[in-house]
C-alpha atoms as a PDB file:
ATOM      1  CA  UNK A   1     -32.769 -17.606 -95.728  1.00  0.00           C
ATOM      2  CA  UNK A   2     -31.527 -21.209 -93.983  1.00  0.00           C
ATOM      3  CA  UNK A   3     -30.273 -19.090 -91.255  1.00  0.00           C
ATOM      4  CA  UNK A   4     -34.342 -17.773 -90.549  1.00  0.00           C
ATOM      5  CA  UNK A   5     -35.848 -21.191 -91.040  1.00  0.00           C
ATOM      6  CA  UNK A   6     -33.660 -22.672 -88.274  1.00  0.00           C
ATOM      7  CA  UNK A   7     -34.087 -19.907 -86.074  1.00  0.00           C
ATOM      8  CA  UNK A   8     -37.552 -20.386 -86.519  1.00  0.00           C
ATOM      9  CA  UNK A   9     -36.867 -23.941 -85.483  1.00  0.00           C
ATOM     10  CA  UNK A  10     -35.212 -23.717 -82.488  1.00  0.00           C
ATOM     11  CA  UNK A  11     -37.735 -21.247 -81.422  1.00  0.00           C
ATOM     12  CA  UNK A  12     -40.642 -23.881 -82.041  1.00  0.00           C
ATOM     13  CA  UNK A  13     -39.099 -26.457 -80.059  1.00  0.00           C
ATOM     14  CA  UNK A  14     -38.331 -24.068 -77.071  1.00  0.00           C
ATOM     15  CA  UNK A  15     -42.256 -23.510 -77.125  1.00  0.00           C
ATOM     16  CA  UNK A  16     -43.099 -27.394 -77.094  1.00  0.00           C
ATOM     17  CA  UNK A  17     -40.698 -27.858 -74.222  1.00  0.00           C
ATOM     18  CA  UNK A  18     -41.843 -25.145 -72.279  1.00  0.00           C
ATOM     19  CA  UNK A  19     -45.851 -26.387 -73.359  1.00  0.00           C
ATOM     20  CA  UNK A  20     -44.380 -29.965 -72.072  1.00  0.00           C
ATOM     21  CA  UNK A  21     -42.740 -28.746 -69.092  1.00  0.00           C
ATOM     22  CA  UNK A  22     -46.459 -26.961 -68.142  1.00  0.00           C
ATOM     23  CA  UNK A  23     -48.670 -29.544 -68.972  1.00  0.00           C
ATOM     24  CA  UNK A  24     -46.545 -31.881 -66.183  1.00  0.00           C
ATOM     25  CA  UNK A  25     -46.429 -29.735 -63.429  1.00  0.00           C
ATOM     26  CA  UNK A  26     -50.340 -29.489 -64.073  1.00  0.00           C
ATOM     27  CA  UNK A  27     -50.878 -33.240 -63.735  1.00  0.00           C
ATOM     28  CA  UNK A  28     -48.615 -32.894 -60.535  1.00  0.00           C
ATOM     29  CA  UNK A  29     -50.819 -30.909 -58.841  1.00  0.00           C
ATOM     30  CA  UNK A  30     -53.746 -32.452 -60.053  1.00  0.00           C
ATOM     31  CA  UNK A  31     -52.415 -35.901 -58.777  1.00  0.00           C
ATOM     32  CA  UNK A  32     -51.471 -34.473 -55.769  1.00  0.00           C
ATOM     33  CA  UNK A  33     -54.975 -32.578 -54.816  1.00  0.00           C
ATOM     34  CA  UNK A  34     -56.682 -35.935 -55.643  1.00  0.00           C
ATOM     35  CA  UNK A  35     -54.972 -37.261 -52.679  1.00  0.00           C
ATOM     36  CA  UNK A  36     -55.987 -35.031 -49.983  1.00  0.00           C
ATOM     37  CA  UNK A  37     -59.922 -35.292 -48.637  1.00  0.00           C
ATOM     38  CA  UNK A  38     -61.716 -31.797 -48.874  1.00  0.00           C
ATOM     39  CA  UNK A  39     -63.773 -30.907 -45.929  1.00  0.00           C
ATOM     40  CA  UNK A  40     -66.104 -28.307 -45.662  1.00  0.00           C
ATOM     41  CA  UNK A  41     -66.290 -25.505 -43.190  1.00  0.00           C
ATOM     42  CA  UNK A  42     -68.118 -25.995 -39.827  1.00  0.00           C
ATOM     43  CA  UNK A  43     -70.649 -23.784 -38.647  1.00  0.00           C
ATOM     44  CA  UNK A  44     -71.164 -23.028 -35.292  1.00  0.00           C
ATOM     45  CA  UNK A  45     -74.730 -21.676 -33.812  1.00  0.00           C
ATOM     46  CA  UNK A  46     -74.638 -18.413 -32.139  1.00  0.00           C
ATOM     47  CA  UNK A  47     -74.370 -18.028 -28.452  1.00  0.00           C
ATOM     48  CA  UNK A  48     -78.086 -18.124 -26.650  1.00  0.00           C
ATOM     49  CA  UNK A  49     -76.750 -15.660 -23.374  1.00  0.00           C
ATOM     50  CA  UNK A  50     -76.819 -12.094 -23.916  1.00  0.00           C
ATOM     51  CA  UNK A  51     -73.858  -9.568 -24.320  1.00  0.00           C
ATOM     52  CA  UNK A  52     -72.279  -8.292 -21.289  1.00  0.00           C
ATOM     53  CA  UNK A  53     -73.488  -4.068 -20.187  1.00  0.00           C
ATOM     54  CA  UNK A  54     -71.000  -2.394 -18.522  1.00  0.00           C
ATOM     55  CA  UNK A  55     -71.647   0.231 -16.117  1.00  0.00           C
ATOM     56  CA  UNK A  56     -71.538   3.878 -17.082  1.00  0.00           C
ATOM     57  CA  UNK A  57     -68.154   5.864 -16.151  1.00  0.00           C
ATOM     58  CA  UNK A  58     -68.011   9.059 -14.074  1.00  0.00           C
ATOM     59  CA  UNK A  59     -65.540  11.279 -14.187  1.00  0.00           C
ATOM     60  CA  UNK A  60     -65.394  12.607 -10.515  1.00  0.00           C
ATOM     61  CA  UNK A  61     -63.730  16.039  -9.460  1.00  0.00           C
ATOM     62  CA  UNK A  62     -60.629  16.287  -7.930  1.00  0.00           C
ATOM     63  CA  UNK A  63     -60.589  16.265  -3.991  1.00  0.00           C
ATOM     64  CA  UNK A  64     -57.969  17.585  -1.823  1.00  0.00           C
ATOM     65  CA  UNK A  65     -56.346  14.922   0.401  1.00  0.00           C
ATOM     66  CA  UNK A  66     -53.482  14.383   2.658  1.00  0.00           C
ATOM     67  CA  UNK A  67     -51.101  11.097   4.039  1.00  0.00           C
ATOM     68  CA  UNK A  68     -48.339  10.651   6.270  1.00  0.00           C
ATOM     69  CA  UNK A  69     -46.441   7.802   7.631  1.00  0.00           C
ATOM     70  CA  UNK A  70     -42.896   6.881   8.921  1.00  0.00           C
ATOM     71  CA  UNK A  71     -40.686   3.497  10.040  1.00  0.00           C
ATOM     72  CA  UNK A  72     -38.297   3.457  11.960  1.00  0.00           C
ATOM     73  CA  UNK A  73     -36.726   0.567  13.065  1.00  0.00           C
ATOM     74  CA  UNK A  74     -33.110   0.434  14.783  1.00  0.00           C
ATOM     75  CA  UNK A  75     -32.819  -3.146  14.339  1.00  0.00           C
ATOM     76  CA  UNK A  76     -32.753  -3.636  11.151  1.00  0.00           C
ATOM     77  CA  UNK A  77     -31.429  -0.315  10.291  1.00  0.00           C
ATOM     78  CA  UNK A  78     -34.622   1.270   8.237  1.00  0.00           C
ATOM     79  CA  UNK A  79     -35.292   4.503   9.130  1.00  0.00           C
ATOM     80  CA  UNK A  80     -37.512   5.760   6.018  1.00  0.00           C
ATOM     81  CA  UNK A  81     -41.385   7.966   5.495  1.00  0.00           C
ATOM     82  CA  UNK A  82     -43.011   9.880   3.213  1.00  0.00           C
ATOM     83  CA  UNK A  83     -46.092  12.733   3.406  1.00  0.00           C
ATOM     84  CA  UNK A  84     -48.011  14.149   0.759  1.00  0.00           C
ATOM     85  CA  UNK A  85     -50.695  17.013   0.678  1.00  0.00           C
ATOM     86  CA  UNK A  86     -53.103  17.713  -2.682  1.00  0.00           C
ATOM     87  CA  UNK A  87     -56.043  20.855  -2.519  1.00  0.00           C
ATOM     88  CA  UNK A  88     -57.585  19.195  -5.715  1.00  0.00           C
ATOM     89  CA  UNK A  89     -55.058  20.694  -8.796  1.00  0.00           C
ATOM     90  CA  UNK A  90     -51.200  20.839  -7.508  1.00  0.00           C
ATOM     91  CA  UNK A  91     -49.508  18.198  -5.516  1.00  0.00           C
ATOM     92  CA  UNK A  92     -46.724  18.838  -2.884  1.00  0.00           C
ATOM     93  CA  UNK A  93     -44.861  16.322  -0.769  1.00  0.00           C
ATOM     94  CA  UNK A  94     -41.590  15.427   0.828  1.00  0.00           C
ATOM     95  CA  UNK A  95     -40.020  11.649   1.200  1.00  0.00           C
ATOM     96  CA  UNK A  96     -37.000  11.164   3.268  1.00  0.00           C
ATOM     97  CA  UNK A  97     -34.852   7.229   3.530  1.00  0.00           C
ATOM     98  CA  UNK A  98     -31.613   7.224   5.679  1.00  0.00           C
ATOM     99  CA  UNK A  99     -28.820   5.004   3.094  1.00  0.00           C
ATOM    100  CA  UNK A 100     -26.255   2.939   4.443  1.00  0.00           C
ATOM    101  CA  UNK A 101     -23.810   5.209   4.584  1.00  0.00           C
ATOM    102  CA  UNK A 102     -25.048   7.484   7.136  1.00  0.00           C
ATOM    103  CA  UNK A 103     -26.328  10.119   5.160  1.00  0.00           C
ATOM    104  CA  UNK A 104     -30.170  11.305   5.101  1.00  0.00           C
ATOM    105  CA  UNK A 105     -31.542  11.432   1.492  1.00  0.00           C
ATOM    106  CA  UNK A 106     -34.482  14.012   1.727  1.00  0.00           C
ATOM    107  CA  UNK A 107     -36.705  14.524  -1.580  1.00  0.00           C
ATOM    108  CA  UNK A 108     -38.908  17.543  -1.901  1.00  0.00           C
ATOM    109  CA  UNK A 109     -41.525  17.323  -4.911  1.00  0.00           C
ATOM    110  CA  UNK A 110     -44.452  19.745  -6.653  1.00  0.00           C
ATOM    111  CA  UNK A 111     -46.598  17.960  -9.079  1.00  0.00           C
ATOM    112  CA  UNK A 112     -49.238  20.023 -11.248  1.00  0.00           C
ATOM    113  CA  UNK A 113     -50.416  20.766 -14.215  1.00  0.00           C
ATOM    114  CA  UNK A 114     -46.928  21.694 -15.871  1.00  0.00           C
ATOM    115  CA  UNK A 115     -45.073  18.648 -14.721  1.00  0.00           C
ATOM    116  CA  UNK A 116     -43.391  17.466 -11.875  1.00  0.00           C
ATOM    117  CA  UNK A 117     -40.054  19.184 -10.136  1.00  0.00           C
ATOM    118  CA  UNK A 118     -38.252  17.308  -7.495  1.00  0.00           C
ATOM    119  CA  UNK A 119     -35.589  18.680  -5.230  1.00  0.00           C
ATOM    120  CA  UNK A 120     -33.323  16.004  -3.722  1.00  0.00           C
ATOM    121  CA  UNK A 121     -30.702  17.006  -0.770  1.00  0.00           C
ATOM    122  CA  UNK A 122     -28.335  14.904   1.544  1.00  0.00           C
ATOM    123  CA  UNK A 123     -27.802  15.392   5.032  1.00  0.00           C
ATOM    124  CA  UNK A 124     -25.144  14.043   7.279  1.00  0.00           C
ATOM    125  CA  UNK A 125     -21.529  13.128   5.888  1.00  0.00           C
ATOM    126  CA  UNK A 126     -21.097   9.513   4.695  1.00  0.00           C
ATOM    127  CA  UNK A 127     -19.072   6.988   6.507  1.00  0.00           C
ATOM    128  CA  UNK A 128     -17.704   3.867   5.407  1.00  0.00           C
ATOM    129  CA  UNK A 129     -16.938   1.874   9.084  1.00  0.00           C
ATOM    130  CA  UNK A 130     -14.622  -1.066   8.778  1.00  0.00           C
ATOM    131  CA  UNK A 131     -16.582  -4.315   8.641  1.00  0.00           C
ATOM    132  CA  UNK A 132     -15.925  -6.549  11.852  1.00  0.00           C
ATOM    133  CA  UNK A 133     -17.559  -9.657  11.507  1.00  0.00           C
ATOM    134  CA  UNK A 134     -18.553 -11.714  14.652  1.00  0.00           C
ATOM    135  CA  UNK A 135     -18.359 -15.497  14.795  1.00  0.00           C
ATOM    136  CA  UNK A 136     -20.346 -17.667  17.117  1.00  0.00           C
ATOM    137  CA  UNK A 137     -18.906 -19.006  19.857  1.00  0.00           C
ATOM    138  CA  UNK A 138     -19.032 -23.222  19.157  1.00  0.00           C
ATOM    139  CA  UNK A 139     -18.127 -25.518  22.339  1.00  0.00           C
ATOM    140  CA  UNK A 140     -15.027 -27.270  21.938  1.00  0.00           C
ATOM    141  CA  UNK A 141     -15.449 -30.973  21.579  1.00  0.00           C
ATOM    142  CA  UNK A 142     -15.541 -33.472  24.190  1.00  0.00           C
ATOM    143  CA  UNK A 143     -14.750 -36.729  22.681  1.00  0.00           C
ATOM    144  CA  UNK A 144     -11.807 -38.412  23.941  1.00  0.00           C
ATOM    145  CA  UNK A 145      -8.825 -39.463  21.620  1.00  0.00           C
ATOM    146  CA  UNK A 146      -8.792 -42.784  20.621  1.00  0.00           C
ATOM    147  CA  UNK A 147      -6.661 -45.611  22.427  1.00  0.00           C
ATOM    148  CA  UNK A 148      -4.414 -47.913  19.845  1.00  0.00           C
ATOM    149  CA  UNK A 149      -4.108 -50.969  21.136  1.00  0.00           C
ATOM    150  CA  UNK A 150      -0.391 -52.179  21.409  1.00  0.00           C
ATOM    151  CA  UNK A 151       1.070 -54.348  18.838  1.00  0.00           C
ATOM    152  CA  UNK A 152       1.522 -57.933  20.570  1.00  0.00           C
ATOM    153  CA  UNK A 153       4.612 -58.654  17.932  1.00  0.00           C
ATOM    154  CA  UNK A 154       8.202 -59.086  20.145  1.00  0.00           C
ATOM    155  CA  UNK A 155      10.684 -56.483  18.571  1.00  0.00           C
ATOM    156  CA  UNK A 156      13.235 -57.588  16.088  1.00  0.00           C
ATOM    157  CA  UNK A 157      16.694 -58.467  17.170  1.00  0.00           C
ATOM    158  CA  UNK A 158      19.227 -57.771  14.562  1.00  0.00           C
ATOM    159  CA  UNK A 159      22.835 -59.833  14.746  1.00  0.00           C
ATOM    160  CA  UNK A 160      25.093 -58.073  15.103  1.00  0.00           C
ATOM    161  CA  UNK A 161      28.182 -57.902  12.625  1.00  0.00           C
ATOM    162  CA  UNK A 162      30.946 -60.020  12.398  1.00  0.00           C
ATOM    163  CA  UNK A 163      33.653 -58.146   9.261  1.00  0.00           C
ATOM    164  CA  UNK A 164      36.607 -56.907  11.001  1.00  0.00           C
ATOM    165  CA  UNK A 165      37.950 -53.604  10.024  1.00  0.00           C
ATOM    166  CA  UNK A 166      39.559 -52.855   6.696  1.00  0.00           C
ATOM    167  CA  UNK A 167      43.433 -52.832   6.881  1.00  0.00           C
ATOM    168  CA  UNK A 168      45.500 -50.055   4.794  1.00  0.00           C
ATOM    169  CA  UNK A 169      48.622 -50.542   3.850  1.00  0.00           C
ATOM    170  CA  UNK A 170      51.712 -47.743   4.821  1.00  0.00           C
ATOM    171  CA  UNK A 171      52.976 -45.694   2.427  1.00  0.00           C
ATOM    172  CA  UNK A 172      56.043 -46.491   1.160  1.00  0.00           C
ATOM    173  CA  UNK A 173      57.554 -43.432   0.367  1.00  0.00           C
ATOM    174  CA  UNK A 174      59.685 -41.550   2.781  1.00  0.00           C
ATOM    175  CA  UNK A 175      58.421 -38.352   5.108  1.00  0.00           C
ATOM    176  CA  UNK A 176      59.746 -35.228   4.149  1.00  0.00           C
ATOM    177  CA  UNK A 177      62.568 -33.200   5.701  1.00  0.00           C
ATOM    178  CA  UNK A 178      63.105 -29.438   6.029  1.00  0.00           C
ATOM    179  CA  UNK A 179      66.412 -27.705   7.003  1.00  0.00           C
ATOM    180  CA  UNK A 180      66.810 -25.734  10.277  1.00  0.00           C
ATOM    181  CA  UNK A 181      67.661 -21.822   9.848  1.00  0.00           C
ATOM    182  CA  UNK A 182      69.577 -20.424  13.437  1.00  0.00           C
ATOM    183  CA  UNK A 183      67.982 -17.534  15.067  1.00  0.00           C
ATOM    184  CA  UNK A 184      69.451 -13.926  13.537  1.00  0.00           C
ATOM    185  CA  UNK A 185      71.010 -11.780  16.034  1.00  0.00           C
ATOM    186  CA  UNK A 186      70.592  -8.099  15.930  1.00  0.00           C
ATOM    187  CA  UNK A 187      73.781  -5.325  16.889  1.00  0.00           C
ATOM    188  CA  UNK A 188      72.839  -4.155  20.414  1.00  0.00           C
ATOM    189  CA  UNK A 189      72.724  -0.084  20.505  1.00  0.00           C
ATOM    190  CA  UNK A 190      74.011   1.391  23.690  1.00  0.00           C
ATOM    191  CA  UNK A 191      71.123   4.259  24.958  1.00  0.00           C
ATOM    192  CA  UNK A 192      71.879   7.625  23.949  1.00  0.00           C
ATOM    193  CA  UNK A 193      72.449  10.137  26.837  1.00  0.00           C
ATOM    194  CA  UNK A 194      70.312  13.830  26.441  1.00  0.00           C
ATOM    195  CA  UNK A 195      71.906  16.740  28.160  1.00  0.00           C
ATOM    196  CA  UNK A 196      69.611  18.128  30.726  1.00  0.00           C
ATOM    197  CA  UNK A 197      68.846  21.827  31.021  1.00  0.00           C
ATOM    198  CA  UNK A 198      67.769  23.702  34.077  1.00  0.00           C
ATOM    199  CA  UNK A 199      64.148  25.085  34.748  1.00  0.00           C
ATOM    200  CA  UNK A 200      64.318  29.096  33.626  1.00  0.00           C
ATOM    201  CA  UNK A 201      63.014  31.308  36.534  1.00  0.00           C
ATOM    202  CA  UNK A 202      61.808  34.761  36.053  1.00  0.00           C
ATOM    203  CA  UNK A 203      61.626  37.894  38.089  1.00  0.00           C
ATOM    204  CA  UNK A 204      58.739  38.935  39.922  1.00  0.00           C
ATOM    205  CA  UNK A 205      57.543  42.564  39.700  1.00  0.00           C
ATOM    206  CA  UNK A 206      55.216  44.518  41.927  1.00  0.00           C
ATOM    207  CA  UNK A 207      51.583  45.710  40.565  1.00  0.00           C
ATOM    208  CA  UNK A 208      51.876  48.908  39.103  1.00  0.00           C
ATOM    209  CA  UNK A 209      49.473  51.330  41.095  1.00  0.00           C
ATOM    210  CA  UNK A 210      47.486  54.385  39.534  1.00  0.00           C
ATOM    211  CA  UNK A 211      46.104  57.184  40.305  1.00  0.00           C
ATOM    212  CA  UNK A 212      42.447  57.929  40.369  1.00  0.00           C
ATOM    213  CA  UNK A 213      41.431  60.604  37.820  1.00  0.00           C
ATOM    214  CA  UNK A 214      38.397  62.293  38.622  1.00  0.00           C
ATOM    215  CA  UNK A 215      37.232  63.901  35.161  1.00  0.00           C
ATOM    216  CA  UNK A 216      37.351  62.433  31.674  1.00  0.00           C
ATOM    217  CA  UNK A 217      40.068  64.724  30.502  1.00  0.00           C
ATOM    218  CA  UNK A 218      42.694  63.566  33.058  1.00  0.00           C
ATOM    219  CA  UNK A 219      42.109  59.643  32.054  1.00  0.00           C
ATOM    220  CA  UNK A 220      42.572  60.749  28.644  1.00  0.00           C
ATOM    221  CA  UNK A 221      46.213  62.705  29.514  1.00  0.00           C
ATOM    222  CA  UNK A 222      47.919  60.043  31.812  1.00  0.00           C
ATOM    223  CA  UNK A 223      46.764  57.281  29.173  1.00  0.00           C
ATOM    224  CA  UNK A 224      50.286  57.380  27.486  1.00  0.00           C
ATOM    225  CA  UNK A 225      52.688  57.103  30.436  1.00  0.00           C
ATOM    226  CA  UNK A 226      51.290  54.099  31.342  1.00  0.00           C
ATOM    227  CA  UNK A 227      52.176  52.535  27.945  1.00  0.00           C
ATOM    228  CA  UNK A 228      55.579  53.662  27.999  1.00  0.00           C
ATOM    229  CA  UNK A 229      55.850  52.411  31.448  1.00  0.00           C
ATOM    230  CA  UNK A 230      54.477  48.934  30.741  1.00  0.00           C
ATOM    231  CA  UNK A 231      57.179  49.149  27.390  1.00  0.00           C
ATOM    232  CA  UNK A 232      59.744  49.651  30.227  1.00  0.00           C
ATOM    233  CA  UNK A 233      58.200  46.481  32.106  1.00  0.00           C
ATOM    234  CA  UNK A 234      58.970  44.303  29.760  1.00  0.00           C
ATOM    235  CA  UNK A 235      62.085  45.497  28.666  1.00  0.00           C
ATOM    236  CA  UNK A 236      63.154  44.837  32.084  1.00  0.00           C
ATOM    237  CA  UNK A 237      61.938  41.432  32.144  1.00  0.00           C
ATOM    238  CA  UNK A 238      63.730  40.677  28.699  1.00  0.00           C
ATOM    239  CA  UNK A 239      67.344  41.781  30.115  1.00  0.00           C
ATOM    240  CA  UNK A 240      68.025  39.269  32.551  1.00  0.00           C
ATOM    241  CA  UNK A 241      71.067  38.403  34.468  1.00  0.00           C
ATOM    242  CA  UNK A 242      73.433  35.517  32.839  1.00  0.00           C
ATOM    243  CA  UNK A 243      73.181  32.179  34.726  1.00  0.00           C
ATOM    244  CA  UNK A 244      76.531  31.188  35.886  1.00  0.00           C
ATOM    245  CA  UNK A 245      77.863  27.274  35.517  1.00  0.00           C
ATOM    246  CA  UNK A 246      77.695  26.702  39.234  1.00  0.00           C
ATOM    247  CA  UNK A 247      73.519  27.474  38.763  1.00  0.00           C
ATOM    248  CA  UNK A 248      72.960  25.264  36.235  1.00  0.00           C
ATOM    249  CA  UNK A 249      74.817  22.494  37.528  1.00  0.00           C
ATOM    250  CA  UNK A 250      72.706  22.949  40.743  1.00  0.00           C
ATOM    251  CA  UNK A 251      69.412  23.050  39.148  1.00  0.00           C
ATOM    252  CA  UNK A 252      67.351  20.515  38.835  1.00  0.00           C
ATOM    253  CA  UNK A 253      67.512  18.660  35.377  1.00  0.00           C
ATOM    254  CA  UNK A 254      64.116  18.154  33.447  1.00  0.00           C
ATOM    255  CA  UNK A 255      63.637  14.693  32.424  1.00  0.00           C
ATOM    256  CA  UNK A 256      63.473  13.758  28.777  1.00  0.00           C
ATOM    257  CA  UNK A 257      60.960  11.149  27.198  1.00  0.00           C
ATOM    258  CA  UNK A 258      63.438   7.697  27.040  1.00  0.00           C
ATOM    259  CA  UNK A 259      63.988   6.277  23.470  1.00  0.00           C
ATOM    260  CA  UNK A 260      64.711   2.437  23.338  1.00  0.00           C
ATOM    261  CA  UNK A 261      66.606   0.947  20.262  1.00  0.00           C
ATOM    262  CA  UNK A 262      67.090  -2.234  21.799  1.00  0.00           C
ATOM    263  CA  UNK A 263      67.130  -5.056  19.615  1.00  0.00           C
ATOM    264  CA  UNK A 264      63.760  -7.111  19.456  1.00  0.00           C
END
């Protein structure tokens, strides 16, 4: 039962502070209105000239028409026209601009009703040119170069000086000797002595001469004995005479290449 009667309490003086809390912020505003003047709204008299009338619109039927035109300058490098025809409903018509690349851009249209369709082609292959920039010529200058005048000051004689060389004192400790080695002496060789041989000489034989055949069959017959004589040939040449002692002293002796172990 205490707890309810200070609930009910607490709940009373929320109210009041809340009622409080009201009844300032209306004196606020009241306070506040009371400050500013209230002025009433201004009325203006109406306007004494009349409304504007606009014209009545016409809708006019199509009419066919048709344009051309074209520049072409080379100086500044436009080159560019455009021509359109109309009968009254569809629109055809063909624009054409040269770029800076070279190429012709050439733009075919058809306007009507159901929208417009363009067709757009290039002509021409592009080039890109390497850019060569020209300078103006400017005069060369023509002012003279400017004369110093010359210093009036005499030049500066230095003395010159007077400290006499520095003297160094010998060293004090004895040069260095070395000993003397005599020169070696090498065994002289006496020159070896090469027997000398005398130059071979071989027999000369006459040409062996054959008979002409005059069919195939004969060539092919006498084809052996000539072997066996050319066998006999050089038997012959292998069996040669001995060379006496008397010959080979007379013959000439063939030089041999000279050897020299003398000492250096």
């Amino acid at each position: 039962m205490f707890a309810i009667v200070l609930k009910l309490r607490t709940s009373e003086k929320s109210s009041l502070a809340k009622m409080k809390i009201v009844i300032i912020a209306a004196l606020v505003v009241v306070a506040l209105a009371s400050e500013k003047p209230y002025y009433p709204k201004p009325t203006y008299p109406a306007p004494a000239y009349p409304p504007p009338a606009y014209g009545k619109s016409y809708d006019y039927a199509p009419m066919p028409y048709s344009f051309d035109w074209a520049v072409l300058d080379q100086a500044s490098y436009n080159d560019f026209g455009h021509k359109e025809t109309s009968d009254g409903n569809v629109v055809t018509g063909t624009y054409y601009v040269v770029l800076p690349d070279g190429r012709r851009q050439v733009v075919t249209y058809k306007a009507d009703d159901y929208g417009y369709i363009a067709d757009v082609k290039y002509d021409g292959e592009a080039k890109y040119p390497e850019y060569k920039p020209a300078y103006p010529a400017y005069p060369k200058p023509a002012y003279a170069p400017p004369a110093y005048p010359k210093p009036a000051y005499p030049t500066p004689a230095y003395p010159k000086p007077t400290y006499a060389p520095p003297a160094y004192p010998k060293a004090s400790y004895p040069e260095p000797s070395y000993p003397s080695y005599p020169r070696p002496s090498y065994p002289a060789y006496p020159r070896p002595a090469y027997p000398s041989y005398p130059r071979p000489s071989y027999p000369s034989y006459p040409k062996p001469s054959y008979p002409v055949s005059t069919t195939t069959e004969v060539v092919t017959e006498t084809a052996a004995p000539v072997v066996k004589e050319a066998e006999v040939a050089v038997e012959a040449v292998a069996v040669t005479e001995p060379v006496s002692e008397t010959a080979v002293a007379a013959a000439e002796p063939i030089a041999e290449p000279e050897t020299s172990t003398d000492a250096v």
